[in-house]
Structure formats: C-alpha cells, structure tokens
Protein backbone atom coordinates (compact mmCIF):
# COMPACT_ATOMS: atom_id res chain seq x y z
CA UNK A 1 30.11 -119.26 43.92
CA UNK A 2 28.61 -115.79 44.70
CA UNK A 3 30.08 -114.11 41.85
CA UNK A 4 29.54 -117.47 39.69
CA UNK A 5 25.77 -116.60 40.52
CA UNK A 6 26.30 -112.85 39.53
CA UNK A 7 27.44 -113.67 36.36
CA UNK A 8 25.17 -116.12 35.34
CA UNK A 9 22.08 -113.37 36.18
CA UNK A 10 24.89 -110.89 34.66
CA UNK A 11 24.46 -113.18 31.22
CA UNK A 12 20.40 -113.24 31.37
CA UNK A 13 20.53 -109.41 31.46
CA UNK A 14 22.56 -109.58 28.14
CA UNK A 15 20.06 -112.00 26.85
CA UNK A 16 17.20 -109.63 27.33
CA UNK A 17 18.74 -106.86 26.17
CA UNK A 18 21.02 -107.85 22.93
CA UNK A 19 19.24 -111.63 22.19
CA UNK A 20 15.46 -110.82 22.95
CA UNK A 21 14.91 -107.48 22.35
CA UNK A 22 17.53 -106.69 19.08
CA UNK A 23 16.98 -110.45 17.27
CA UNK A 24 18.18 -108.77 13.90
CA UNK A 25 21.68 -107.60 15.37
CA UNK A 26 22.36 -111.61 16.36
CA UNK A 27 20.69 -112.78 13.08
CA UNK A 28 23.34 -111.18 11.29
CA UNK A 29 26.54 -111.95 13.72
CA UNK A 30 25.45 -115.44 13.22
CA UNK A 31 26.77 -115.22 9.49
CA UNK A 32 29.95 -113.49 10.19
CA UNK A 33 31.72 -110.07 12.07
CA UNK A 34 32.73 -107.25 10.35
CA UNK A 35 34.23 -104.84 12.69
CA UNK A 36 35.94 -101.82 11.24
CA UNK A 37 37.47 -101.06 14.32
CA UNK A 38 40.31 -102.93 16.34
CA UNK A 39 41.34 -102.14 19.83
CA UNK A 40 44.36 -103.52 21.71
CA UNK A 41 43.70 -103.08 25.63
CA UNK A 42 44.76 -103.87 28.63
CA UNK A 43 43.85 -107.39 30.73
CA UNK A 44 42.52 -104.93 34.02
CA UNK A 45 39.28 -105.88 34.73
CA UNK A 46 39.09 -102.28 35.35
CA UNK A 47 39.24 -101.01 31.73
CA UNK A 48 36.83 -103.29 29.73
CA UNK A 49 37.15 -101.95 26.08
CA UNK A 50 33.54 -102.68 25.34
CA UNK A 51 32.11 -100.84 28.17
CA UNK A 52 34.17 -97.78 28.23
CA UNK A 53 33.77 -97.27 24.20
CA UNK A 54 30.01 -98.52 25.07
CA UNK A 55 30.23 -99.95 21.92
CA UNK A 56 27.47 -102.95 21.01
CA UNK A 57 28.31 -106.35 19.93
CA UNK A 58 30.62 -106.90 17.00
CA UNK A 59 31.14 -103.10 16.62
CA UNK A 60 34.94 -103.98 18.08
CA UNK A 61 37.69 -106.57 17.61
CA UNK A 62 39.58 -106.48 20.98
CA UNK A 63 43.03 -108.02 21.86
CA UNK A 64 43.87 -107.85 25.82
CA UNK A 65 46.63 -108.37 27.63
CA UNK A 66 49.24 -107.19 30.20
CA UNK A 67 49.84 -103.88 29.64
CA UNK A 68 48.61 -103.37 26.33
CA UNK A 69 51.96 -104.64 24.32
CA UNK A 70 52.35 -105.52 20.81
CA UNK A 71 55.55 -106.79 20.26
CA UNK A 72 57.81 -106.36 17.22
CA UNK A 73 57.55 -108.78 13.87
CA UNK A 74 58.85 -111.45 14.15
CA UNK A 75 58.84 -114.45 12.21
CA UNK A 76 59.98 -117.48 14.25
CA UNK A 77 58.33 -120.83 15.76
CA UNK A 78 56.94 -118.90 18.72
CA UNK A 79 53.83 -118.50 19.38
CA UNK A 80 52.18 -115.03 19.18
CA UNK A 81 49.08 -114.47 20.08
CA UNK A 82 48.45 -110.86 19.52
CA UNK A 83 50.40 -110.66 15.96
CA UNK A 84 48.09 -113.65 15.06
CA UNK A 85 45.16 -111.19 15.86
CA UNK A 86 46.51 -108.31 14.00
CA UNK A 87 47.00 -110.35 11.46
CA UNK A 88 43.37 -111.38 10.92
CA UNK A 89 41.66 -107.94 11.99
CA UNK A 90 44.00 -106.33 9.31
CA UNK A 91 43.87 -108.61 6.44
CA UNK A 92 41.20 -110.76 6.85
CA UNK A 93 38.79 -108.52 8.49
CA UNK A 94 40.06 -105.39 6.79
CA UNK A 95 39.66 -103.23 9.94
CA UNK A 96 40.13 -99.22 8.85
CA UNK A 97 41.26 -98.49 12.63
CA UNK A 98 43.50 -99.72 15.14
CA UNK A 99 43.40 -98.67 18.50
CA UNK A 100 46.16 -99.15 21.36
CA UNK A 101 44.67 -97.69 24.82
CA UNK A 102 46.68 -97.67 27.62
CA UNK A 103 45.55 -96.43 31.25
CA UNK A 104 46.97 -95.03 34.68
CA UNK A 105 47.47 -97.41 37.73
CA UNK A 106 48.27 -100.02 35.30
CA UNK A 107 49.43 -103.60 37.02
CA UNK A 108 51.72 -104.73 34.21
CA UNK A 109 53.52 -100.67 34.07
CA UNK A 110 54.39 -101.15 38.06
CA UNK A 111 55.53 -104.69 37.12
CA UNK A 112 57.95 -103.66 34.66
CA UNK A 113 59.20 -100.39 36.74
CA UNK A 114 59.35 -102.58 39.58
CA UNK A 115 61.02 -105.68 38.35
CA UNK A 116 65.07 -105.45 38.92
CA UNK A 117 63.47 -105.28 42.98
CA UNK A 118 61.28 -108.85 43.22
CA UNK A 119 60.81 -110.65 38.87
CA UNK A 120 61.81 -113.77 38.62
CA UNK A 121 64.12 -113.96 35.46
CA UNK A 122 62.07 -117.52 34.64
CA UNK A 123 58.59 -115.38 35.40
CA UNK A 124 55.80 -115.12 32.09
CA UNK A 125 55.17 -111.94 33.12
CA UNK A 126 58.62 -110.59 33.65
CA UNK A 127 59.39 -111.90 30.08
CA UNK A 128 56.38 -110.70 28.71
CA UNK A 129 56.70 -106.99 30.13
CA UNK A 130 60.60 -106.92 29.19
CA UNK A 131 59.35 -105.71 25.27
CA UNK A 132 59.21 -102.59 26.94
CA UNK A 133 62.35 -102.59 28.77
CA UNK A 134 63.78 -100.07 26.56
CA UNK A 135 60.98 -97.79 27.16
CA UNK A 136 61.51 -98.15 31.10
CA UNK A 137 64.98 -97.33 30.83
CA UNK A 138 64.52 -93.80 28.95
CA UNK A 139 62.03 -93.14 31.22
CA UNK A 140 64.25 -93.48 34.22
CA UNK A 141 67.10 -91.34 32.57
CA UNK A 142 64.76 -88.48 31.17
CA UNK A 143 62.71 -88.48 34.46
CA UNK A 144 65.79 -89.48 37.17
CA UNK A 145 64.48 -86.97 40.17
CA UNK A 146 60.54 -87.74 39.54
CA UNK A 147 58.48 -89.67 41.79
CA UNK A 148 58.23 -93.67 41.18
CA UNK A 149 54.40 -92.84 40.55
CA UNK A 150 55.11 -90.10 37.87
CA UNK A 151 57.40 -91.98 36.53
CA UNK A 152 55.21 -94.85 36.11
CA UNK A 153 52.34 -92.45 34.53
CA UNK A 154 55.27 -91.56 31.96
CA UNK A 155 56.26 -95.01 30.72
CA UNK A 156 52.29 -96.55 30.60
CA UNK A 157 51.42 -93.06 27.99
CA UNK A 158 55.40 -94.47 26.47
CA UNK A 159 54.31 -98.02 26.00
CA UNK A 160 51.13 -97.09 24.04
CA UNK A 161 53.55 -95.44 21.69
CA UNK A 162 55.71 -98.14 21.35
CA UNK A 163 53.26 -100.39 20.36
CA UNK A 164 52.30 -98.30 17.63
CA UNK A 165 55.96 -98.18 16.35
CA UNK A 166 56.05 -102.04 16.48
CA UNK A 167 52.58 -102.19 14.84
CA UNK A 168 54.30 -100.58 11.85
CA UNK A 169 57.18 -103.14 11.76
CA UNK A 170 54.48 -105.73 10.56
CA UNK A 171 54.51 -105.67 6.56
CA UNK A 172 50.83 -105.99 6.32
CA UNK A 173 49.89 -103.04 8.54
CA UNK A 174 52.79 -100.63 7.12
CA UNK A 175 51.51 -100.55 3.53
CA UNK A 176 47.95 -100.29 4.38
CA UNK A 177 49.40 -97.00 6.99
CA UNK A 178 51.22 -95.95 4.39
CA UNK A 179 48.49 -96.02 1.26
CA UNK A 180 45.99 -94.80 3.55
CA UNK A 181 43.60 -97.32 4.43
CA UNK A 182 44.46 -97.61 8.05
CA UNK A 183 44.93 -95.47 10.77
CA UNK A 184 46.35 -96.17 14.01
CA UNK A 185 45.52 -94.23 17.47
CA UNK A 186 47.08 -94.11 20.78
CA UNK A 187 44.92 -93.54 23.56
CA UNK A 188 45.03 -93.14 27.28
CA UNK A 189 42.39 -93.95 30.02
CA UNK A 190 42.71 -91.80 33.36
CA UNK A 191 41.18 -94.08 35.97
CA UNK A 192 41.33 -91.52 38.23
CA UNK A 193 40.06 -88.84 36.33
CA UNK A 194 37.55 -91.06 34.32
CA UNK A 195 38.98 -89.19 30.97
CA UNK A 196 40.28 -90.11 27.61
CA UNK A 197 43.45 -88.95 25.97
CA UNK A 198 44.78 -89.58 22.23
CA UNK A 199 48.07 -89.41 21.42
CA UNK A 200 48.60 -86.03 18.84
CA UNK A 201 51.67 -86.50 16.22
CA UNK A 202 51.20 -82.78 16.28
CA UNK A 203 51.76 -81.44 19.29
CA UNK A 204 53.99 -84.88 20.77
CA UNK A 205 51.33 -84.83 23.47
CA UNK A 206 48.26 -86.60 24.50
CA UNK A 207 45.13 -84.48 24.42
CA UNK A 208 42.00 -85.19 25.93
CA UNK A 209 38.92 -85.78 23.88
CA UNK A 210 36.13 -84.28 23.91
C-alpha cells in the first residue's frame, strides 16, 4: 500500500502542475490528440518515454512493450496490439515521426539470449521475444568469442533495427517513408551512461546526440 500511497500523492503533483496551473493545455486534449510524434519503447519501468524525452502531455503517442518489438505485417485473426497502434498513429493521427528506442540492460534482450537455457516453449514471453530470433542468431555467429554481456549490448542496438525493417513491411507506413512524409529513427538509451544514440544509415553506426 506504500507505493499505492506514493502514487496517489505522485497523481496530485501532476494535478498541480499540468491540470491547475496549464488549464488551456487540458482544455484542448479534452477535444482530441494530435501528436506528431510516435515512439515505440520498451515496458522497463526504467526507461519511461515521457520522462526521458521530458516531453508534456499529448506531445507523444507511445507503444511499450518487451523489448521494444514490432513485428512483421501480418494479416491474420491474431491479435496485434502494436500494429493496431501503428496503424492509428500513422493513418489516423498522421504522425510525421516514428521512433523505436531501445536501451542497455534490457530484461526482454537477456530473455531472448538466454532462452534455449530455462523458456518454456508454451511461455508469452518466449513467444513474444522469438520475432527476434533471427537477430539473436547472427549475433551469436558474428560475435562467437564476445562476452554474453557484449553480446547482449549487440543484439538490443540489432533489434531496434529490425523493428524498423518490419515497420516498413506495413503498406501504410512504406508509402508515406517512401513519398516523404514520415521518417523513422532508431535510437538507443545507455542506462549506464545516461546517453542517447540514433541509429545513422550513413555511417551503419549509432551516434550519440548531442
């Protein structure tokens, strides 16, 4: 109940500060959002979009969930949560940005790297994590002699790029890339470093920003 408590005092702050003090920001997100900016994140309560981008309410349409995946089009009777979201932020929303930011020490990364020692083939997450099973196994041929951590670090900066390759498999998303009206960004939070990379077509590399 402690941290119940916490949040509920947690929630006045945010009353005082975004309610009561800026009453013409929440006049107008009572009428609608209109975020130009979408941003696919991680579930780690350690990497809260919002706060790290210290962006302000409905400045950001956020997706989150175990290791920042987005998996490949698919048209089926599945249910899929995060191509349901991309679906609204890029056609209904009309975002001009999409975002995919990874970090280090990332739960879901060790999960996958980890999983032919202790996943359950029946687990949600094992399943979940396995879109990225093809990522995992370059990493482990490129990087055979590196250290399980480095090698971890290598396939979480990998996965961001992956989901920007299966972003583009998604009709909607490839002809707005493609005439212009989108852009999508890979990014990279260093937990331990408290820094921000972005993937660079250019150099193949992720560079820190400024």
């Amino acid at each position: 109940m402690k941290d119940i408590k916490e949040f509920i005092t947690g929630f006045k702050r945010f009353q005082d500060q975004w309610i009561e003090t800026d009453a013409s920001l929440f006049n107008s997100l009572k009428h609608g959002q209109s975020p130009k900016v979408m941003l696919i994140g991680c579930s780690d309560s350690r990497v809260d979009p919002a706060i790290i981008t210290d962006c302000a309410p409905g400045e950001l349409f956020v997706v989150r969930n175990v290791a920042n995946l987005v998996p490949p089009y698919e048209r089926d009777a599945s249910y899929h949560g995060v191509s349901a979201a991309l679906e609204y932020a890029v056609r209904h929303l009309e975002v001009d940005d999409i975002i995919v930011m990874g970090h280090s020490n990332c739960g879901g990364i060790k999960w996958l790297m980890e999983c032919d020692d202790y996943c359950e083939e029946s687990s949600f997450i094992g399943k979940w994590v396995s879109v990225a099973s093809g990522v995992k196994e370059k990493i482990l041929q490129q990087l055979p002699d590196k250290s399980p951590a480095l090698q971890a670090k290598a396939c979480e900066k990998a996965v961001i790029l992956l989901s920007l390759e299966n972003m583009m498999s998604f009709p909607c998303i490839k002809k707005r890339v493609e005439n212009g009206s989108l852009s999508l960004h890979g990014w990279y939070f260093n937990l331990n470093a408290g820094t921000m990379s972005a993937y660079s077509p250019k150099s193949g590399k992720f560079e820190l920003l400024e």
